[in-house]
Protein backbone atom coordinates (compact mmCIF):
# COMPACT_ATOMS: atom_id res chain seq x y z
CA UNK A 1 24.69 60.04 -14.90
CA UNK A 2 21.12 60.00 -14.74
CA UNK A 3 19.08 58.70 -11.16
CA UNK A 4 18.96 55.35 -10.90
CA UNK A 5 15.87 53.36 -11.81
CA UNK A 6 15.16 49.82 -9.53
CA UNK A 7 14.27 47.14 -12.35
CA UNK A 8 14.54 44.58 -9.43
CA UNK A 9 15.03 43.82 -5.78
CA UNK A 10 15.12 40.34 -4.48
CA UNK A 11 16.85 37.87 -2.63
CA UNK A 12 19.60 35.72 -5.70
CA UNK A 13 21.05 33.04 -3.97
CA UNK A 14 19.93 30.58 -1.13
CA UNK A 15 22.67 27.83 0.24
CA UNK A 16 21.96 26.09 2.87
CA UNK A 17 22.57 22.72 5.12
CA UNK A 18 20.56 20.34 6.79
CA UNK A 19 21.38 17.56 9.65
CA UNK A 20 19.92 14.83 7.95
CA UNK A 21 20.53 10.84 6.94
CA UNK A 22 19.74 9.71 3.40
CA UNK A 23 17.25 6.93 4.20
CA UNK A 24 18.39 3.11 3.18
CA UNK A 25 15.93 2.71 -0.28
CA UNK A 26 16.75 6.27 -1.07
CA UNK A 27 20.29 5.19 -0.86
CA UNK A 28 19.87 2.18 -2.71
CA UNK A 29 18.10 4.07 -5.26
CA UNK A 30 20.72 7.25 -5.76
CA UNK A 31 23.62 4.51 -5.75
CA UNK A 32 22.00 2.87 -8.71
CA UNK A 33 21.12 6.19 -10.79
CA UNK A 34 24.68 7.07 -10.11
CA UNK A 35 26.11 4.26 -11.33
CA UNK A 36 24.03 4.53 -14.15
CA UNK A 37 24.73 8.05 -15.23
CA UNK A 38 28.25 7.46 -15.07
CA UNK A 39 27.67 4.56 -17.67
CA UNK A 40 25.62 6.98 -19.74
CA UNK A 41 28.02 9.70 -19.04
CA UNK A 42 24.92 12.04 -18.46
CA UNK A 43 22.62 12.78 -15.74
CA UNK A 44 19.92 10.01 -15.78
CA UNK A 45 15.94 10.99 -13.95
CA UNK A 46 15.26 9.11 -10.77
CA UNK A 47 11.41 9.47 -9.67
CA UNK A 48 11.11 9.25 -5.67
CA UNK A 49 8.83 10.19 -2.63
CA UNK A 50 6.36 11.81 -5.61
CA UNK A 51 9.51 13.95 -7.16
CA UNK A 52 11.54 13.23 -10.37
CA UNK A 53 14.94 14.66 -10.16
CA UNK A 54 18.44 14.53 -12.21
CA UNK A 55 21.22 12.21 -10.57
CA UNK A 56 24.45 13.31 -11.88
CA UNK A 57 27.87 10.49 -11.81
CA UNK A 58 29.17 12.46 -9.53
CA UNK A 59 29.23 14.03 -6.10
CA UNK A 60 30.19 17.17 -4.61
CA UNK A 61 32.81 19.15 -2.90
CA UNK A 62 33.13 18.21 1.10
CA UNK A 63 32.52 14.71 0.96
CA UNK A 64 29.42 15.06 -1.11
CA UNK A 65 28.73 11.42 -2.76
CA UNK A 66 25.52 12.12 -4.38
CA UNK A 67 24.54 15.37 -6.47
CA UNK A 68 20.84 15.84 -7.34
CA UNK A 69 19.11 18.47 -9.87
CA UNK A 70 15.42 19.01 -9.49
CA UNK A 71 15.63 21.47 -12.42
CA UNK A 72 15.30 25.05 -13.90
CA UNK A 73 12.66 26.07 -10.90
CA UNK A 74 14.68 24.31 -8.20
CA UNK A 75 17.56 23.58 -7.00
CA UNK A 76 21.48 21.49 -6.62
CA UNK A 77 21.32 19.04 -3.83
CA UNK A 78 24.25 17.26 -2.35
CA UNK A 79 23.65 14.34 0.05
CA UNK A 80 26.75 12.36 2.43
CA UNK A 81 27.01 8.62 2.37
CA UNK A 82 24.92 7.01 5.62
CA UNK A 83 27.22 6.22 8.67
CA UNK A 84 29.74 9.76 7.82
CA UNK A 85 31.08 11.58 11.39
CA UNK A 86 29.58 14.50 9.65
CA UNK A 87 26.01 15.01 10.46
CA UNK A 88 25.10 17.10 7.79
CA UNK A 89 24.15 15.05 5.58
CA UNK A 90 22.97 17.25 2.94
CA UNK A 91 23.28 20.80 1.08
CA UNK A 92 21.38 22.74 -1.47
CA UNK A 93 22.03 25.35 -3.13
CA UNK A 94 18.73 27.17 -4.81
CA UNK A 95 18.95 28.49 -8.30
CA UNK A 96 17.77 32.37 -8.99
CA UNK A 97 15.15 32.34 -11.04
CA UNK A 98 12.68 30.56 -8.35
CA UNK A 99 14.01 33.15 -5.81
CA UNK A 100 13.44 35.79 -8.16
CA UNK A 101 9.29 34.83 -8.73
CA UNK A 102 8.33 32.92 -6.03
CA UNK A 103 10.09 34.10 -3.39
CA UNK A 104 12.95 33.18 -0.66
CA UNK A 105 10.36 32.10 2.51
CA UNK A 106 8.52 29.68 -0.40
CA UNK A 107 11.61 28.39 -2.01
CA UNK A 108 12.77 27.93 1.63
CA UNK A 109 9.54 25.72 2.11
CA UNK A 110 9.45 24.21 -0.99
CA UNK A 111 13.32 23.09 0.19
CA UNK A 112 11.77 21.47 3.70
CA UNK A 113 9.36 19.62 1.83
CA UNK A 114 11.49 18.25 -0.67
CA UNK A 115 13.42 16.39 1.75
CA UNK A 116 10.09 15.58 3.96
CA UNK A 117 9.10 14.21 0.75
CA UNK A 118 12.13 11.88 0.35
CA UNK A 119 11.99 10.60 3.95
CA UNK A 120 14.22 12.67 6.16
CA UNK A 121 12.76 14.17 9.13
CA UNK A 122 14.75 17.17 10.72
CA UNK A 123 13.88 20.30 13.24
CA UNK A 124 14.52 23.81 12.84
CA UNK A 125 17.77 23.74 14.57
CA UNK A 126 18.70 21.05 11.89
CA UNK A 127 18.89 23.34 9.46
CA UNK A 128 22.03 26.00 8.98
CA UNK A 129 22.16 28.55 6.70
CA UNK A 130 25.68 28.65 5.08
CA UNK A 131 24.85 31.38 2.28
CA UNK A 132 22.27 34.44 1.27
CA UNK A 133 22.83 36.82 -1.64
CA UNK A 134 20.39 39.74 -2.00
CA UNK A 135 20.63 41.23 -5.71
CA UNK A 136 19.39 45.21 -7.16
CA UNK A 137 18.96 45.41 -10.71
CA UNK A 138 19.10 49.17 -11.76
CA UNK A 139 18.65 51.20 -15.05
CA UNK A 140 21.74 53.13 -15.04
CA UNK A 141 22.19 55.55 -18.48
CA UNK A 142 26.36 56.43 -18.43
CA UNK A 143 26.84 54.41 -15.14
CA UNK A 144 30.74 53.07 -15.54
CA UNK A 145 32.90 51.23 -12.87
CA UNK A 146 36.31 52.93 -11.42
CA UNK A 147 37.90 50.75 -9.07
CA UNK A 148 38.85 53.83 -6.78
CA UNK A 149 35.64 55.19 -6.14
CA UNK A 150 35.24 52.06 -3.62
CA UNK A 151 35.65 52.51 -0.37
CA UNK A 152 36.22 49.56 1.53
CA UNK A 153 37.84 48.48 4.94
CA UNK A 154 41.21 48.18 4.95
CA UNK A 155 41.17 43.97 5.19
CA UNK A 156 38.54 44.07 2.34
CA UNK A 157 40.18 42.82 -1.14
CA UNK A 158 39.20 44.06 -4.09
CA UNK A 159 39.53 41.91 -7.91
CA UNK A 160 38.03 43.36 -11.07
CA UNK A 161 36.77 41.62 -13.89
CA UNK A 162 38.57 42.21 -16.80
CA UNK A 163 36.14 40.77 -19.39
CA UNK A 164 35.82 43.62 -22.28
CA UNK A 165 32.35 43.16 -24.38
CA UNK A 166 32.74 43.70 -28.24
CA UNK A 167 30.75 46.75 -28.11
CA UNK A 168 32.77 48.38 -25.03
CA UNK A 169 35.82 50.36 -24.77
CA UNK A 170 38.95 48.24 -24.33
CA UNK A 171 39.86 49.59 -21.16
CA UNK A 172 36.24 49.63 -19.66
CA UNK A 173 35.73 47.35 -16.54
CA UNK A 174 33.12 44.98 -16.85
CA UNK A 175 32.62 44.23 -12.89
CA UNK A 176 34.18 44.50 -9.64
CA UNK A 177 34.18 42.19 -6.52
CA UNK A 178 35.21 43.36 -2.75
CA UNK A 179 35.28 40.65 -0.61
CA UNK A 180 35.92 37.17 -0.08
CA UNK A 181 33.80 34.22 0.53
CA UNK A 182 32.90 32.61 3.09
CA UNK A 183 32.85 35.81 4.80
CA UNK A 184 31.69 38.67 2.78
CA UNK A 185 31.32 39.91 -0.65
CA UNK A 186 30.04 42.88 -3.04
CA UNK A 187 29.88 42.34 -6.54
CA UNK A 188 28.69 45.34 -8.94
CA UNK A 189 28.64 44.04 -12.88
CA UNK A 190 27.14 44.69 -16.28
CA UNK A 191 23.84 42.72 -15.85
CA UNK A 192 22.36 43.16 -18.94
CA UNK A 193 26.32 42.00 -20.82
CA UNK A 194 25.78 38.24 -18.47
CA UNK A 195 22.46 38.32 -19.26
CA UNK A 196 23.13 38.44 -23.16
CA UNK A 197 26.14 36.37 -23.17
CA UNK A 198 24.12 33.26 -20.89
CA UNK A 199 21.40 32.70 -22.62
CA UNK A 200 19.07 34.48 -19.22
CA UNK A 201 16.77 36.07 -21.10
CA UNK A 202 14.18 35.46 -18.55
CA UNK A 203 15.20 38.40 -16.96
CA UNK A 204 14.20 40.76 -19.60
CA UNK A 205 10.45 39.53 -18.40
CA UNK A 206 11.56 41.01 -14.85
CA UNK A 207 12.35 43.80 -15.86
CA UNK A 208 9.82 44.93 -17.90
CA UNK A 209 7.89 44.03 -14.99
CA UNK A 210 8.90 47.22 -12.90
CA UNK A 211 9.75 49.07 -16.36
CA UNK A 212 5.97 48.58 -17.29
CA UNK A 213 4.69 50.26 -14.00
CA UNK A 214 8.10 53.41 -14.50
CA UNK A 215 6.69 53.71 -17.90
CA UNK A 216 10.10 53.07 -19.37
CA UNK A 217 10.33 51.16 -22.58
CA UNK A 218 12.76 48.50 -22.06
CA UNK A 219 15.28 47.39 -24.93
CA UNK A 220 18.50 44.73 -25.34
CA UNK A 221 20.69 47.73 -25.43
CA UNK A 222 19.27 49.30 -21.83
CA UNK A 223 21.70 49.60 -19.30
CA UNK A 224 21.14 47.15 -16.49
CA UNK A 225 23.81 47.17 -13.72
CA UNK A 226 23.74 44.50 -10.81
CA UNK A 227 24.41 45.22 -7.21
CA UNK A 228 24.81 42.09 -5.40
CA UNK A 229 25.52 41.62 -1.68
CA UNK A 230 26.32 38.50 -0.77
CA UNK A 231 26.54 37.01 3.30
CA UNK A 232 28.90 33.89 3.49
CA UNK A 233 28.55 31.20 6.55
CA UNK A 234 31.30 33.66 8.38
CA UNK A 235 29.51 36.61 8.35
CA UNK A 236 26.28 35.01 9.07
CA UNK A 237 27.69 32.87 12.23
CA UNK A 238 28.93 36.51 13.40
CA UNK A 239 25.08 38.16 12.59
CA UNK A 240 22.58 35.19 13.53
CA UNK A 241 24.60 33.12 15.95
CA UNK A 242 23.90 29.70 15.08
CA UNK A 243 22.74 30.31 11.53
CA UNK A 244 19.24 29.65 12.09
CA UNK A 245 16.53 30.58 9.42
CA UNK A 246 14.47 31.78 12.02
CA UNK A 247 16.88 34.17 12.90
CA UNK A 248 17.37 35.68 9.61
CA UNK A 249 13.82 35.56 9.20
CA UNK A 250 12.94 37.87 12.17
CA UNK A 251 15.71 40.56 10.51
CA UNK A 252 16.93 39.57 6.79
CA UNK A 253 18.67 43.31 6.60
CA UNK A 254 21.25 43.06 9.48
CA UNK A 255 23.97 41.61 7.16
CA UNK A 256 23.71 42.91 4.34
CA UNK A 257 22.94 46.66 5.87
CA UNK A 258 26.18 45.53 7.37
CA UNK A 259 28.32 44.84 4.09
CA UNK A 260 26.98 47.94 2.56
CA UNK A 261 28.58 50.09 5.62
CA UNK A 262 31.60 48.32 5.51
CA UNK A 263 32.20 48.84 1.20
CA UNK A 264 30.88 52.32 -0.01
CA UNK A 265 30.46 53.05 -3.76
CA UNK A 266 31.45 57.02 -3.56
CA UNK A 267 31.43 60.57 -5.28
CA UNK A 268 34.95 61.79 -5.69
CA UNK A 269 35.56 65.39 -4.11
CA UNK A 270 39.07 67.41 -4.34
CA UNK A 271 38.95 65.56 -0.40
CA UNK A 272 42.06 63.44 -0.42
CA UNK A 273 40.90 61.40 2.20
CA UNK A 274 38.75 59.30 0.13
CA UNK A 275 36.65 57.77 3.38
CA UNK A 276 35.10 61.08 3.30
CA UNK A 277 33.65 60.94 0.02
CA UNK A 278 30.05 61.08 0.11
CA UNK A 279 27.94 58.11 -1.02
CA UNK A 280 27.23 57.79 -4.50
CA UNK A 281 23.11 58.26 -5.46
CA UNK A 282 22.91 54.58 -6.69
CA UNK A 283 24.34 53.54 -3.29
CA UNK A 284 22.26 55.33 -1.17
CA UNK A 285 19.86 54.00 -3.20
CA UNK A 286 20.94 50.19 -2.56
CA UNK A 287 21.30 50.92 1.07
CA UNK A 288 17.78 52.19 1.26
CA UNK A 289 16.66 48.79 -0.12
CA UNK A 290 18.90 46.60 2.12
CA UNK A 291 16.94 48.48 4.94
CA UNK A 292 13.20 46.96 4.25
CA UNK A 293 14.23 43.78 2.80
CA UNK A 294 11.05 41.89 2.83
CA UNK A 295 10.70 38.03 2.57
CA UNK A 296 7.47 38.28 0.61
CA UNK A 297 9.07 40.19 -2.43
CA UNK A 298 8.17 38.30 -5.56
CA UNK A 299 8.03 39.39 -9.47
CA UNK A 300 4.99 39.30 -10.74
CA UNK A 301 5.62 36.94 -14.40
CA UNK A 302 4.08 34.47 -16.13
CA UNK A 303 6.48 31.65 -14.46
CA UNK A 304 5.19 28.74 -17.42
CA UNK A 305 5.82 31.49 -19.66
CA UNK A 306 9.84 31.85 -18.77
CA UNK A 307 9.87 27.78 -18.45
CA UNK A 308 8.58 27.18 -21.94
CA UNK A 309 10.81 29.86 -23.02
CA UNK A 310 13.72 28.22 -21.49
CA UNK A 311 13.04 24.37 -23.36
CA UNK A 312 12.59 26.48 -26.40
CA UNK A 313 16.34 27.60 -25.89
CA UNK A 314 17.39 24.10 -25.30
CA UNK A 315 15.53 22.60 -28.64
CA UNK A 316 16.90 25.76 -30.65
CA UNK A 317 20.42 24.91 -28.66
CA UNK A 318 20.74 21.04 -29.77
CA UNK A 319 19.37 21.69 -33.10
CA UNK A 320 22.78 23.95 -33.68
CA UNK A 321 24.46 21.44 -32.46
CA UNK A 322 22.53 18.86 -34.70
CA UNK A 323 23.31 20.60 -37.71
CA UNK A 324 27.13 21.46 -37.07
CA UNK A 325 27.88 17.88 -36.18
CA UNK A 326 26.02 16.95 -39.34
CA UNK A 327 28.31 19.45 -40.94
CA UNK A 328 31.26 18.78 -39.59
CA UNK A 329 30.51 14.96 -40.81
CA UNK A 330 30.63 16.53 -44.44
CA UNK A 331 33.68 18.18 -44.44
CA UNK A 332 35.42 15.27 -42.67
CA UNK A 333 34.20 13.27 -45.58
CA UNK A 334 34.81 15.66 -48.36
CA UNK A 335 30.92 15.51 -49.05
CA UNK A 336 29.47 18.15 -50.88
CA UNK A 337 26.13 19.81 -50.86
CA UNK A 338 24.02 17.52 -53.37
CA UNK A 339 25.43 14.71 -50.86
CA UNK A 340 23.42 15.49 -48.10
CA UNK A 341 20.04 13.19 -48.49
CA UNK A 342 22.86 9.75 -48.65
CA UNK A 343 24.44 11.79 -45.46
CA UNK A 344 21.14 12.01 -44.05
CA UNK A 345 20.11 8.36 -44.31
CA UNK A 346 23.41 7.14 -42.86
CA UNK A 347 22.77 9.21 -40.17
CA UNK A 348 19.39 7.74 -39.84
CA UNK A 349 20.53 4.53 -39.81
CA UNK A 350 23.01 5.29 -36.94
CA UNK A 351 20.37 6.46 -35.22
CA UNK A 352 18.60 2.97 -35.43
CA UNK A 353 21.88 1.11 -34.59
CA UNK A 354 22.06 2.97 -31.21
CA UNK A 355 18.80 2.58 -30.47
CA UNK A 356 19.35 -1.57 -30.81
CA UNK A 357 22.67 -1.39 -28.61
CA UNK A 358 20.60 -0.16 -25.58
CA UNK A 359 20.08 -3.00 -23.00
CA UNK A 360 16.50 -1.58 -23.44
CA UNK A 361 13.84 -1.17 -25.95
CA UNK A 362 14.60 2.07 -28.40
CA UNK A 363 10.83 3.33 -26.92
CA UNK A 364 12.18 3.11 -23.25
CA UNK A 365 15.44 4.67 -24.32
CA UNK A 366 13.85 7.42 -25.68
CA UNK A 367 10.60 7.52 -22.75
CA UNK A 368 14.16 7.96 -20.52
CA UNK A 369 15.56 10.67 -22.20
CA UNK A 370 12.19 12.36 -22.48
CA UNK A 371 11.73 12.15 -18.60
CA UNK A 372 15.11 13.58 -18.31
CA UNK A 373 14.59 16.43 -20.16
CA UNK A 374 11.01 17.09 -18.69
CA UNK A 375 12.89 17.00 -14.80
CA UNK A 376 14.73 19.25 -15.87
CA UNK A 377 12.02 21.85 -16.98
CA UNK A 378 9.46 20.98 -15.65
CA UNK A 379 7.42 19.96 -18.17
């Protein structure tokens, strides 16, 4: 196996929780999107404190009652009902792709001022950090997963993904997990196979980022393997105390230097005693990283670049779904080819007929749907 080549180093995932009160109009206002989403059976836009967000029909795990989506550059909020014993009102969890350009300490303010924004004031001990995943992206020619070149401690669990890709061996291993959440967890996985198989082709643009300045010519069939430490609320009560952001802020590398001592990726040697196996290069590597984690790290992309690539996934997305529904209306009613254009016109005047049901006019409908879909990219 050639050495490996960091395509990218950042921080992946951001949860966190804040001791905060959902103010009485914002209430009022998230009790009537809800209601109307779960009319609509879809997540309907709500525009408040100078934001316009997605209310879903439903809440969240914990005693959640409202869940919010402020879209591909943001983030899932969860908010309590007023008058709970539990203070915490609300919880976020911050999507990757922000993280990945912008930045955790911005996406961390852009969080604050989110809920400034919608009326709830808080202090720095109000807000509790409950998960952090840091994530290394590396070029990795022959690179293949064996679940006993781990070395973990002996309470440490291991699970490997069994998901075989078309173009792999049957009895490769996709990825591997050590660890449970909410304490601890190291996942190691075929980046570039997720990346494919979700539609994130966003991250090709990172890449090619840090490929660009290598001088390596990046393609769909590179090898891209993810190393991904990831601190639950456990572990981080046990590192930072209370939780604090300020006190993962003044050292963001204690806990995940810490995971990467505990789990080793190794070389095999004739040794039998496998804790002696030396550290493999691409671990080393990772642990070298871990060390000067720093909270300015950002990739340097064209940001309205990825977003208008993304809402040109989602029109190329519903107009496959467009055409096999249209599809699967001809073969349901025996229609042949040449029967399309009458097809077409029913389906036109369906179209009307819906628009006419809705306790609005068909422009407002539509405006609606519009300012859903533009909440949710950003456009």
């Amino acid at each position: 196996m050639t050495s490996p080549i960091l395509l990218h180093a950042g921080f992946d995932g951001l949860d966190m929780a804040y001791r905060v009160t959902l103010p009485t109009e914002l209430h009022a206002a998230l009790l009537r999107a809800r209601a109307e989403a779960v009319e609509a059976r879809r997540a309907v836009p709500l525009s408040y404190g100078g934001h316009t967000f997605l209310v879903n029909g439903h809440g969240g795990a914990g005693g959640y009652a409202f869940s919010v989506d402020t879209g591909v550059m943001g983030a899932n909020w969860w908010f309590k009902e007023p008058g709970t014993r539990d203070p915490w009102g609300a919880r976020v969890s911050s999507r990757a792709l922000p993280l990945a350009t912008k930045g955790i300490e911005a996406v961390k303010a852009e969080l604050d001022r989110f809920l400034d924004d919608l009326g709830m004031t808080f202090s720095v001990i109000d807000c509790r950090l409950s998960r952090v995943d840091y994530a290394m992206d590396y070029l990795l020619p022959g690179f293949a997963i064996l679940s006993e070149q781990f070395v973990t401690h002996s309470k440490r669990s291991k699970s490997t993904d069994g998901t075989i890709a078309a173009d792999y061996r049957g009895d490769t291993i996709n990825g591997i997990r050590i660890g449970k959440m909410p304490n601890a967890q190291v996942a190691v996985y075929d980046k570039r196979r997720e990346v494919l198989d979700k539609g994130k082709h966003y991250w090709w643009e990172i890449w090619r980022e840090r490929g660009d300045i290598a001088g390596i010519s990046l393609s769909k069939k590179s090898p891209v393997w993810r190393f991904e430490f990831r601190a639950g609320r456990n572990l981080l009560e046990k590192v930072y105390r209370r939780k604090t952001w300020e006190a993962f802020a003044a050292n963001p590398s204690l806990a995940f230097e810490r995971i990467a001592q505990e789990t080793r990726l190794t070389q095999p040697r004739m040794d039998t005693n496998r804790a002696r196996w030396s550290s493999a290069d691409v671990w080393r590597a990772c642990q070298a990283q871990l060390a000067k984690i720093e909270f300015g790290a950002r990739a340097d992309i064209d940001v309205e670049a990825i977003k208008q690539a993304l809402f040109t996934e989602y029109l190329d997305t519903i107009g496959k779904q467009t055409v096999g529904l249209i599809v699967s209306q001809m073969a349901a009613y025996g229609l042949a080819a040449e029967d399309l254009p009458r097809l077409m016109e029913q389906v036109g005047l369906d179209v009307e007929a819906k628009l006419e049901d809705q306790p609005l006019s068909a422009n407002a409908y539509v405006d609606g749907r519009a300012v859903a879909v533009a909440a949710k990219y950003g456009r």
